[in-house]
Protein backbone atom coordinates (compact mmCIF):
# COMPACT_ATOMS: atom_id res chain seq x y z
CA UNK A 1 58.65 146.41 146.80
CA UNK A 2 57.34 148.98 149.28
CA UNK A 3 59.40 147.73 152.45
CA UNK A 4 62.54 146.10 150.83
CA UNK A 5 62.61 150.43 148.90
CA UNK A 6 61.60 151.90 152.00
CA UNK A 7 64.90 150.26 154.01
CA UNK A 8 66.99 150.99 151.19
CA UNK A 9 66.08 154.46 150.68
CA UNK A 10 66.67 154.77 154.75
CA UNK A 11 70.36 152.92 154.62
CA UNK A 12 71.48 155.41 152.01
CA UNK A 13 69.85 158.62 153.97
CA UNK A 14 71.45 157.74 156.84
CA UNK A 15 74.57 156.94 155.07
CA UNK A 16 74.77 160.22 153.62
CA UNK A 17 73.99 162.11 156.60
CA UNK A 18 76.43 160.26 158.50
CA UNK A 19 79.28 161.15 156.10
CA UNK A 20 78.62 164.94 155.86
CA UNK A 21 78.19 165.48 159.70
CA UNK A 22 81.76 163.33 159.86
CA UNK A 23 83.46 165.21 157.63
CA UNK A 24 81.52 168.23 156.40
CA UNK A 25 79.95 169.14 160.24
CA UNK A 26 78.97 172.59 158.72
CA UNK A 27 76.54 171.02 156.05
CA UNK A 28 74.22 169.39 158.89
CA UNK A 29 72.29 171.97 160.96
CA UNK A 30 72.73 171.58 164.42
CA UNK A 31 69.21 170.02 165.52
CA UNK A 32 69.51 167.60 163.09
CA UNK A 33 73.05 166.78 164.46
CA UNK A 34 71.81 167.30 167.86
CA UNK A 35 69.12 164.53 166.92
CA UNK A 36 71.20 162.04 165.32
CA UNK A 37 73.90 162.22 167.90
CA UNK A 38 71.51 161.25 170.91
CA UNK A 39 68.72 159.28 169.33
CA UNK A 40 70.74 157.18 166.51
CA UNK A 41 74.49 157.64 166.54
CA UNK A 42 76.00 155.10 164.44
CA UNK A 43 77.59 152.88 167.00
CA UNK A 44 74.59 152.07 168.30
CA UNK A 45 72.73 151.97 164.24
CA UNK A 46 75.99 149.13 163.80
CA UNK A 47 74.83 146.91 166.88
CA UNK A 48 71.33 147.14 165.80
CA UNK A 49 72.15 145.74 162.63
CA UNK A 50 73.62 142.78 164.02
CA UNK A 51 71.24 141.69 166.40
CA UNK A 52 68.94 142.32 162.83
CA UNK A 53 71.46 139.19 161.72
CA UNK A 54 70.61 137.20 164.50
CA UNK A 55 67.25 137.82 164.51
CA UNK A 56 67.03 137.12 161.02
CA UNK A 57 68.79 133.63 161.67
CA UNK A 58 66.02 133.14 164.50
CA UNK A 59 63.31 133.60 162.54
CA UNK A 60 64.09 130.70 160.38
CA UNK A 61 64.16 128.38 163.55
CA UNK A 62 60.54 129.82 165.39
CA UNK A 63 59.29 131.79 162.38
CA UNK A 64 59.69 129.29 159.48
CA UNK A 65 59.70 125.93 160.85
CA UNK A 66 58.23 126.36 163.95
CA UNK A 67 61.09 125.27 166.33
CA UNK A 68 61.40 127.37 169.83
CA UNK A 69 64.92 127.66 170.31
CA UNK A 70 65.52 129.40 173.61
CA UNK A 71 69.36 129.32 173.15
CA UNK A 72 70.48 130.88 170.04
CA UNK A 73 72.99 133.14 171.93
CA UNK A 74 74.95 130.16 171.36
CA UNK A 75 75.56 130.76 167.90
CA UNK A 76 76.41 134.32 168.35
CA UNK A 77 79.05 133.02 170.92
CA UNK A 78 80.34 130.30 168.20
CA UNK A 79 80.47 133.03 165.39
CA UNK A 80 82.71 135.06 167.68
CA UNK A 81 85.06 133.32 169.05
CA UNK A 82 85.73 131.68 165.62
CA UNK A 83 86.80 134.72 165.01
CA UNK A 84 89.09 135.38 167.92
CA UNK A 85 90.68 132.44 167.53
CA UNK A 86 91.69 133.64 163.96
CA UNK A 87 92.15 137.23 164.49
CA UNK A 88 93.89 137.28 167.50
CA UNK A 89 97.39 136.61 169.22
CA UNK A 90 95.88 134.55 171.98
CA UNK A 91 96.66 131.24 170.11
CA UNK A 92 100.06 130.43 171.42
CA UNK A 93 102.67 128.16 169.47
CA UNK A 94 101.51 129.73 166.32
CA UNK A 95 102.69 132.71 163.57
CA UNK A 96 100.04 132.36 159.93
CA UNK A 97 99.05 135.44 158.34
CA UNK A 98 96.67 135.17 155.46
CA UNK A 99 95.19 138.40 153.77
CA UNK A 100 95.19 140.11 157.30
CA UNK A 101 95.75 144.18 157.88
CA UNK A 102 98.13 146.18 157.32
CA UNK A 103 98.81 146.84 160.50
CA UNK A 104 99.57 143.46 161.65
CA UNK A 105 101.84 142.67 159.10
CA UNK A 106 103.33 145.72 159.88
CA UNK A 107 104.26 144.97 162.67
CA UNK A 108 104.39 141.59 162.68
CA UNK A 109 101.99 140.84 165.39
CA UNK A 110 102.09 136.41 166.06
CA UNK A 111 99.28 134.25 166.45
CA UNK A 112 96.59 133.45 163.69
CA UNK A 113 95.98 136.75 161.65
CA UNK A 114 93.30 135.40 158.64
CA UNK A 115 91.52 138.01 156.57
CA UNK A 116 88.13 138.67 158.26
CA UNK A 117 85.89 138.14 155.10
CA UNK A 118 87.14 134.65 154.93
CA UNK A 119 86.63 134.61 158.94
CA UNK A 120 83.24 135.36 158.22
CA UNK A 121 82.46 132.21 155.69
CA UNK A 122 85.00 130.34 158.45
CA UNK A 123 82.57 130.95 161.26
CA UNK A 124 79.23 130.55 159.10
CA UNK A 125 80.36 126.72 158.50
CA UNK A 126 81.38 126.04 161.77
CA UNK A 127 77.76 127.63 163.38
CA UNK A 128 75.77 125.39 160.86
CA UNK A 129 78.08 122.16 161.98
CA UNK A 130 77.41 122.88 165.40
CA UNK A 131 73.80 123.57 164.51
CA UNK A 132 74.09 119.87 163.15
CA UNK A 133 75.73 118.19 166.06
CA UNK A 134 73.67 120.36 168.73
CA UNK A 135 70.02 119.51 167.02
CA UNK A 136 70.59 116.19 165.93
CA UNK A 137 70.18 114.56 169.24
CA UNK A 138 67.52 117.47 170.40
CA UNK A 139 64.94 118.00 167.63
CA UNK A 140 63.28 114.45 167.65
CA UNK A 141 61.81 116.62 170.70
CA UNK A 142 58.70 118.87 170.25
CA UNK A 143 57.26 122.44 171.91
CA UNK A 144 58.48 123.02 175.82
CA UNK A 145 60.78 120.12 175.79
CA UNK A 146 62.61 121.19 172.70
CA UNK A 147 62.53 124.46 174.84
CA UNK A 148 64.30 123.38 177.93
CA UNK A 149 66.79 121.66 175.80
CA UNK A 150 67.99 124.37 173.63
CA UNK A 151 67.92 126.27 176.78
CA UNK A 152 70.46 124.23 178.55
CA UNK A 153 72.95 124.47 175.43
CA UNK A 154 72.05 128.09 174.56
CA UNK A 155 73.74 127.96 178.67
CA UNK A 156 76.30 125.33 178.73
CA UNK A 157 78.36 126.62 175.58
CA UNK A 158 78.51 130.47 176.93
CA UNK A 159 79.91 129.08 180.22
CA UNK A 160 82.25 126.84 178.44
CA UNK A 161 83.95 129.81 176.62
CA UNK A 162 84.02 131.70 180.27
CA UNK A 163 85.90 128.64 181.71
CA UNK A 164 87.97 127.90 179.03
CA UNK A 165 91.02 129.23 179.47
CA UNK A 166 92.55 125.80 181.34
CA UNK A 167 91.45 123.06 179.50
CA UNK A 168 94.20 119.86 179.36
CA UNK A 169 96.33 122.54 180.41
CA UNK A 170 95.31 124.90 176.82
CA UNK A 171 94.42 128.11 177.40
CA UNK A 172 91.42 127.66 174.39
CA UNK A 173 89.65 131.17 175.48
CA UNK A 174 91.21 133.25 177.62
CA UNK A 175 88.85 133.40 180.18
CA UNK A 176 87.25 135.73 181.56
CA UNK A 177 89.56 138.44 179.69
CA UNK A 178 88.57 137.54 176.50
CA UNK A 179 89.92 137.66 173.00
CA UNK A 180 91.12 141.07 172.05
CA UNK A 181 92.08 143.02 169.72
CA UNK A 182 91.21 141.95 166.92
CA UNK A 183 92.38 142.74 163.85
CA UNK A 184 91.33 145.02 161.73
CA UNK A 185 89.26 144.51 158.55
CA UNK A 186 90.50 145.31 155.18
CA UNK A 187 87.79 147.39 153.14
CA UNK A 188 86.96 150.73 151.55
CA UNK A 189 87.30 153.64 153.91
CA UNK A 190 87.40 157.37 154.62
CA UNK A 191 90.59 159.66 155.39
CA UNK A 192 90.52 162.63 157.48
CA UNK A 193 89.77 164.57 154.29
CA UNK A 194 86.35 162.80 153.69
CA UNK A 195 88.31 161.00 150.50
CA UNK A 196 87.37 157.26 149.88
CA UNK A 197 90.86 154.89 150.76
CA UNK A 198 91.35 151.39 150.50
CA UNK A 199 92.57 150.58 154.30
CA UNK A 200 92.77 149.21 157.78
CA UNK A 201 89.04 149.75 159.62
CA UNK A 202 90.49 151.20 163.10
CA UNK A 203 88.16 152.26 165.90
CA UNK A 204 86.89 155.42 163.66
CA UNK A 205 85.57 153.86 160.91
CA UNK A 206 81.82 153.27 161.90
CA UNK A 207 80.83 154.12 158.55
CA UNK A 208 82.27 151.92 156.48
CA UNK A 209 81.24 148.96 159.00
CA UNK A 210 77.82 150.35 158.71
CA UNK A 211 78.09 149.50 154.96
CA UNK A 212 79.67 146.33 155.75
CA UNK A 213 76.33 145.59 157.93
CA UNK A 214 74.06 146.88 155.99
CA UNK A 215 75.41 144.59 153.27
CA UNK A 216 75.25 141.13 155.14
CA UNK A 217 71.31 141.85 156.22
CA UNK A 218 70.86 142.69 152.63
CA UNK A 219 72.37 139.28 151.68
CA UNK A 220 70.87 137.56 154.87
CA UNK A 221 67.21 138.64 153.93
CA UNK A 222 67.80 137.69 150.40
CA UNK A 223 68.64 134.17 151.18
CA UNK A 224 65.91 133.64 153.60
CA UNK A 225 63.45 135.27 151.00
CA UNK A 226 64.59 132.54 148.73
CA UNK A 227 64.56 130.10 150.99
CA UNK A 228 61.08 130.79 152.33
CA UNK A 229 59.64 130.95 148.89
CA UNK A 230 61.41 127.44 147.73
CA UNK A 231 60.86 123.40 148.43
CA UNK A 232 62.42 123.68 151.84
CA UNK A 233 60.73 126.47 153.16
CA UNK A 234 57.60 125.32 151.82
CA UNK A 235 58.74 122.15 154.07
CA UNK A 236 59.36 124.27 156.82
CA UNK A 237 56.17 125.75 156.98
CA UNK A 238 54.30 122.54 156.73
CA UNK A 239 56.49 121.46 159.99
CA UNK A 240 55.07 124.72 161.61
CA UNK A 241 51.56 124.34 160.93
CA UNK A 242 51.02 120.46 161.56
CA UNK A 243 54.28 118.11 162.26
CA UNK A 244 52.11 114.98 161.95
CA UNK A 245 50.32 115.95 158.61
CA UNK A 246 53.43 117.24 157.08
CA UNK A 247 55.03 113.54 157.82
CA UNK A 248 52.05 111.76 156.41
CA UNK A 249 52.80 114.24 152.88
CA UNK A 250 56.18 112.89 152.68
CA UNK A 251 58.25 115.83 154.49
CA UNK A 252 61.77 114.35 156.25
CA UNK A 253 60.85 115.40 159.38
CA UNK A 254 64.59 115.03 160.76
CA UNK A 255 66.18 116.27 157.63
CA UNK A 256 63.98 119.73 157.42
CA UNK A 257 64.25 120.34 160.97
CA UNK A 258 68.29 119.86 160.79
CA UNK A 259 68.44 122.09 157.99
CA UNK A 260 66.58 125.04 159.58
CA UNK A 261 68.62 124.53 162.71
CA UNK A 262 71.88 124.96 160.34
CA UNK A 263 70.98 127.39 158.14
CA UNK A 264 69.90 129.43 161.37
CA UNK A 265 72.80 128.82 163.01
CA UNK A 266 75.10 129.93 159.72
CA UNK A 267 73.27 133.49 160.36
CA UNK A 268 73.98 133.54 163.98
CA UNK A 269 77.30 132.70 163.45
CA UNK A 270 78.05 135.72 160.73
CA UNK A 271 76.18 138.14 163.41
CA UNK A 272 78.78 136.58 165.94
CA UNK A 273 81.43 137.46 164.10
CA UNK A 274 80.40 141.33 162.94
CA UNK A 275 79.67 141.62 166.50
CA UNK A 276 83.31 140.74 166.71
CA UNK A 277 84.68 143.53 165.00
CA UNK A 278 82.36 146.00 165.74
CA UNK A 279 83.22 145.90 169.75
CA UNK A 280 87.23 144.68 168.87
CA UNK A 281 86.94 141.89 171.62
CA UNK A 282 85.36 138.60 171.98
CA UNK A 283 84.04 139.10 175.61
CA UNK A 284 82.07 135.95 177.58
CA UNK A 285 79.86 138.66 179.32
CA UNK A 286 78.17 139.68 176.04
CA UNK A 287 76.68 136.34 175.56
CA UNK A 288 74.49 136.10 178.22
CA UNK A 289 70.89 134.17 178.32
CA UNK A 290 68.96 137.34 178.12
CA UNK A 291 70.22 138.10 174.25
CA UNK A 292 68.58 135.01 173.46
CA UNK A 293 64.98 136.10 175.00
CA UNK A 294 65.63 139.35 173.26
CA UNK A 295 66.25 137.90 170.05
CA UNK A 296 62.97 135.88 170.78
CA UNK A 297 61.03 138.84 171.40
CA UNK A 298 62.22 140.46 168.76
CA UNK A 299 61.33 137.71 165.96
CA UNK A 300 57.97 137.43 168.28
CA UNK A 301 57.58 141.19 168.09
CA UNK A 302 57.93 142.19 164.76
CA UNK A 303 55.88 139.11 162.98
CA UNK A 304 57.08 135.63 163.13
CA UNK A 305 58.00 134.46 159.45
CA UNK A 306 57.99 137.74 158.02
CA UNK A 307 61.38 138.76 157.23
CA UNK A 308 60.27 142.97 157.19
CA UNK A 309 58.65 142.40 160.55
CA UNK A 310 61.83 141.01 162.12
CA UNK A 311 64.03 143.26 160.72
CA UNK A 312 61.66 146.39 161.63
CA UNK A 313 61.35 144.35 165.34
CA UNK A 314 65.38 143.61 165.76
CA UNK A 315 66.07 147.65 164.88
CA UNK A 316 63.26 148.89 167.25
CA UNK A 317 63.81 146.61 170.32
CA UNK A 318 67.82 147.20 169.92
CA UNK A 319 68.01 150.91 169.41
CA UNK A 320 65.20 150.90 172.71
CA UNK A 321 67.48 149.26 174.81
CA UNK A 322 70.69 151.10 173.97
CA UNK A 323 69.42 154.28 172.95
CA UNK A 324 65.56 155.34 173.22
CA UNK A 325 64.73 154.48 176.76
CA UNK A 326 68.18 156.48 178.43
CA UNK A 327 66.96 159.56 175.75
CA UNK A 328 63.34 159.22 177.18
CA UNK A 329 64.85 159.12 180.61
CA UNK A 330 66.43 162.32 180.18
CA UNK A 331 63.69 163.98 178.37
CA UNK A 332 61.35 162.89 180.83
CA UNK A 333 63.89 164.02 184.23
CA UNK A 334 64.81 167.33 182.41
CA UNK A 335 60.57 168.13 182.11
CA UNK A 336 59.67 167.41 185.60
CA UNK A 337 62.34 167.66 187.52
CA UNK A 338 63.36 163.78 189.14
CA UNK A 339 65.71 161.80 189.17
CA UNK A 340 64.77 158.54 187.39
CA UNK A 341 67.21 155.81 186.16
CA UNK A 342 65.18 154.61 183.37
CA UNK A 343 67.53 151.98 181.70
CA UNK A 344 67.13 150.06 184.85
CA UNK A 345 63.56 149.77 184.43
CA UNK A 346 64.02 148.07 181.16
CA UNK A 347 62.82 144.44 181.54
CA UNK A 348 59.59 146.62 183.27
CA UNK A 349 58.77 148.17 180.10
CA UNK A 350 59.85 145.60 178.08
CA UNK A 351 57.71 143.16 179.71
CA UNK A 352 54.81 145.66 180.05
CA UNK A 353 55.05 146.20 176.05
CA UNK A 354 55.14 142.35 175.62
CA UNK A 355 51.95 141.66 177.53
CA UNK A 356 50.21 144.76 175.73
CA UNK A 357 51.74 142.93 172.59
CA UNK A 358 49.65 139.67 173.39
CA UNK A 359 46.86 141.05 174.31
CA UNK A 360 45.97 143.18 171.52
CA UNK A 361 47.78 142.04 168.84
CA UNK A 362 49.52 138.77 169.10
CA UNK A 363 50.83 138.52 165.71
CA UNK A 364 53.13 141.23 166.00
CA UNK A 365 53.62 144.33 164.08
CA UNK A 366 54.26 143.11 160.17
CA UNK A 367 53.19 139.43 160.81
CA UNK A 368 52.85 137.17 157.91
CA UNK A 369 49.97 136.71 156.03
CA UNK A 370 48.88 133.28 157.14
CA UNK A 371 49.75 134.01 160.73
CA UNK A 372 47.57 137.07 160.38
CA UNK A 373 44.70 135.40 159.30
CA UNK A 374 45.11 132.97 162.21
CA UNK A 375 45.68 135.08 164.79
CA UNK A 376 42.74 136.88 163.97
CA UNK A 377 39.85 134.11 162.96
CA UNK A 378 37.10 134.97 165.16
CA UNK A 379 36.37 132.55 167.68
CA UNK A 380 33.25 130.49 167.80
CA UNK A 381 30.84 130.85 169.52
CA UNK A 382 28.84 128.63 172.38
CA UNK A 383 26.33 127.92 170.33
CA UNK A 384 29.08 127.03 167.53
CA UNK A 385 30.49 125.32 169.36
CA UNK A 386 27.59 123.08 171.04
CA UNK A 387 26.12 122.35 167.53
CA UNK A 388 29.75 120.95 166.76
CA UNK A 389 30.12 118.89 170.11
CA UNK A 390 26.33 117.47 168.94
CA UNK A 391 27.04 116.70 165.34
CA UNK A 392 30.45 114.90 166.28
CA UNK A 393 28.33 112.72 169.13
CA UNK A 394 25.45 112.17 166.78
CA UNK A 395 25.47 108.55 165.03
């Protein structure tokens, strides 16, 4: 229970801090608002939590059954335009509201206007059936082939969403514009009093999407707990450790592999979509090929197959990138006097941390238990290992 209390007790502390320096500033001393402000503002807390989503999802590919997926950006790209094409106005020829915000009815806004809560089941199923249809024809391939492969689509589906916006003569994506805005969601907020409303989310309301996020990785960790601990992740972790043996047991090879790859996917596609809402847009710039290496590294990072070490990995590596590094930047030019861009050194550091990573401790900072064990069996020695080449020679 230690880390599943420890991020609970941390969710609500941070909850409560961020609702009394919103609306009771006076209440929070000024270092500690000084603090939270530059090192974890909220905005930046929110985004962390999703790439903990897709992380999450990732793990279940590489960290469960064993598959290196170097294209799970993919997802995240699914998850959010499914929800620009049913949150936005940019589908033409059509007027269906369903459960959508106030403010769109209000003003009677055209186009596809659904409810984002049953957006967010909406783009779950469609990321596990194109988790289906993209691994069914891939994952009869193993290791650096499987690789390249996921690689391609992780690239071709990104670029097809940037190019879409003339296809048979439908405009299917906008383009390079985007989708945007999106509407808002419908949940429990705050007024300018500090009093709890049932309401539109607008720009302001970080808080209550940090409750919304903090909610899906609660429900994403549970199912992958369950999952891990049932038949089919037993399966999956068979597939990791030895493919061959776990066919000659009886384990579907195809079947287990195509679930992971859904099931995955269904995360990657909810992360898609909160990503969504959080930034109001569906952009084709924010699915690059370098959030998939970051997801990697942070599933890598944090312990493949343990579900605390990716979470504790996704929330480190994302608030680094957006946050830490520009703070340490500024720390570090204010003390000595230069004039160093830091967040342009990031792949430096973040590379230099990786290979410091593999060197000295290669199954990342919470890794699982079997992993650890692995990772850390001492090596044999030459003696060892002459004896062995002698007894398997000897008649």
């Amino acid at each position: 229970m230690g880390w599943p209390l420890g991020l609970l007790v941390a969710a609500v502390v941070y909850f409560i801090y961020a609702y009394l320096d919103r609306y009771f500033r006076g209440s929070i001393p000024s270092g500690l608002h000084d603090f939270g402000t530059n090192w974890l503002p909220i905005i930046k807390i929110n985004e962390a939590l999703v790439y903990v989503l897709a992380a999450l999802g990732l793990n279940v590919v590489v960290g469960y059954a064993g598959l290196l997926d170097l294209g799970f950006v993919a997802f995240w790209a699914i998850g959010g335009y499914t929800a620009g094409w049913l949150m936005t106005d940019k589908i033409s020829g059509v007027n269906f509201h369903f459960l959508t915000a106030k403010f769109t009815d209000d003003h009677k806004i055209v186009g596809i206007h659904i409810s984002w809560w049953i957006v967010l089941i909406a783009a779950a199923l469609v990321c596990a059936l194109a988790g289906v249809l993209i691994g069914a024809p891939t994952l009869r391939l193993r290791s650096d082939y499987l690789a390249l492969v996921t690689l391609g689509f992780g690239e071709i589906i990104p670029e097809a969403f940037y190019n879409g916006d003339n296809i048979a003569g439908h405009n299917l994506t906008n383009g390079t514009q985007g989708m945007q805005p999106l509407d808002y969601v419908r949940f429990f907020t705050f007024d300018k009093t500090g009093k709890l409303v049932w309401g539109d989310l607008d720009a302001f309301a970080d808080i209550s999407r940090f409750f919304i996020f903090c909610g899906l990785t609660a429900l994403v960790i549970f199912a992958s707990l369950r999952l891990r601990d049932g038949k089919l992740g037993r399966a999956w972790l068979a597939i990791r450790e030895d493919e061959l043996a776990a066919s000659a047991m009886g384990v579907p090879l195809m079947r287990t592999k195509l679930s992971a790859y859904g099931i995955g996917a269904v995360a990657g596609g909810i992360a898609g979509a909160a990503f969504a809402v959080h930034v109001d847009a569906v952009l084709p710039d924010r699915f690059r090929f370098d959030i998939s290496i970051t997801l990697l590294a942070m599933v890598v990072l944090g312990g493949m197959g343990n579900v605390w070490g990716v979470v504790i990995g996704a929330l480190v590596l994302a608030l680094f990138n957006s946050t830490w590094l520009p703070q340490v930047g500024d720390s570090f030019n204010g003390a000595f006097g230069t004039d160093i861009n830091f967040p342009s050194y990031n792949y430096l550091i973040f590379g230099g941390i990786l290979v410091i990573m593999m060197l000295f401790r290669r199954e990342g900072l919470i890794p699982e238990a079997r992993t650890r064990l692995l990772m850390r069996e001492p090596a044999r020695t030459e003696v060892e290992a002459l004896g062995a080449e002698v007894d398997e020679v000897a008649p």
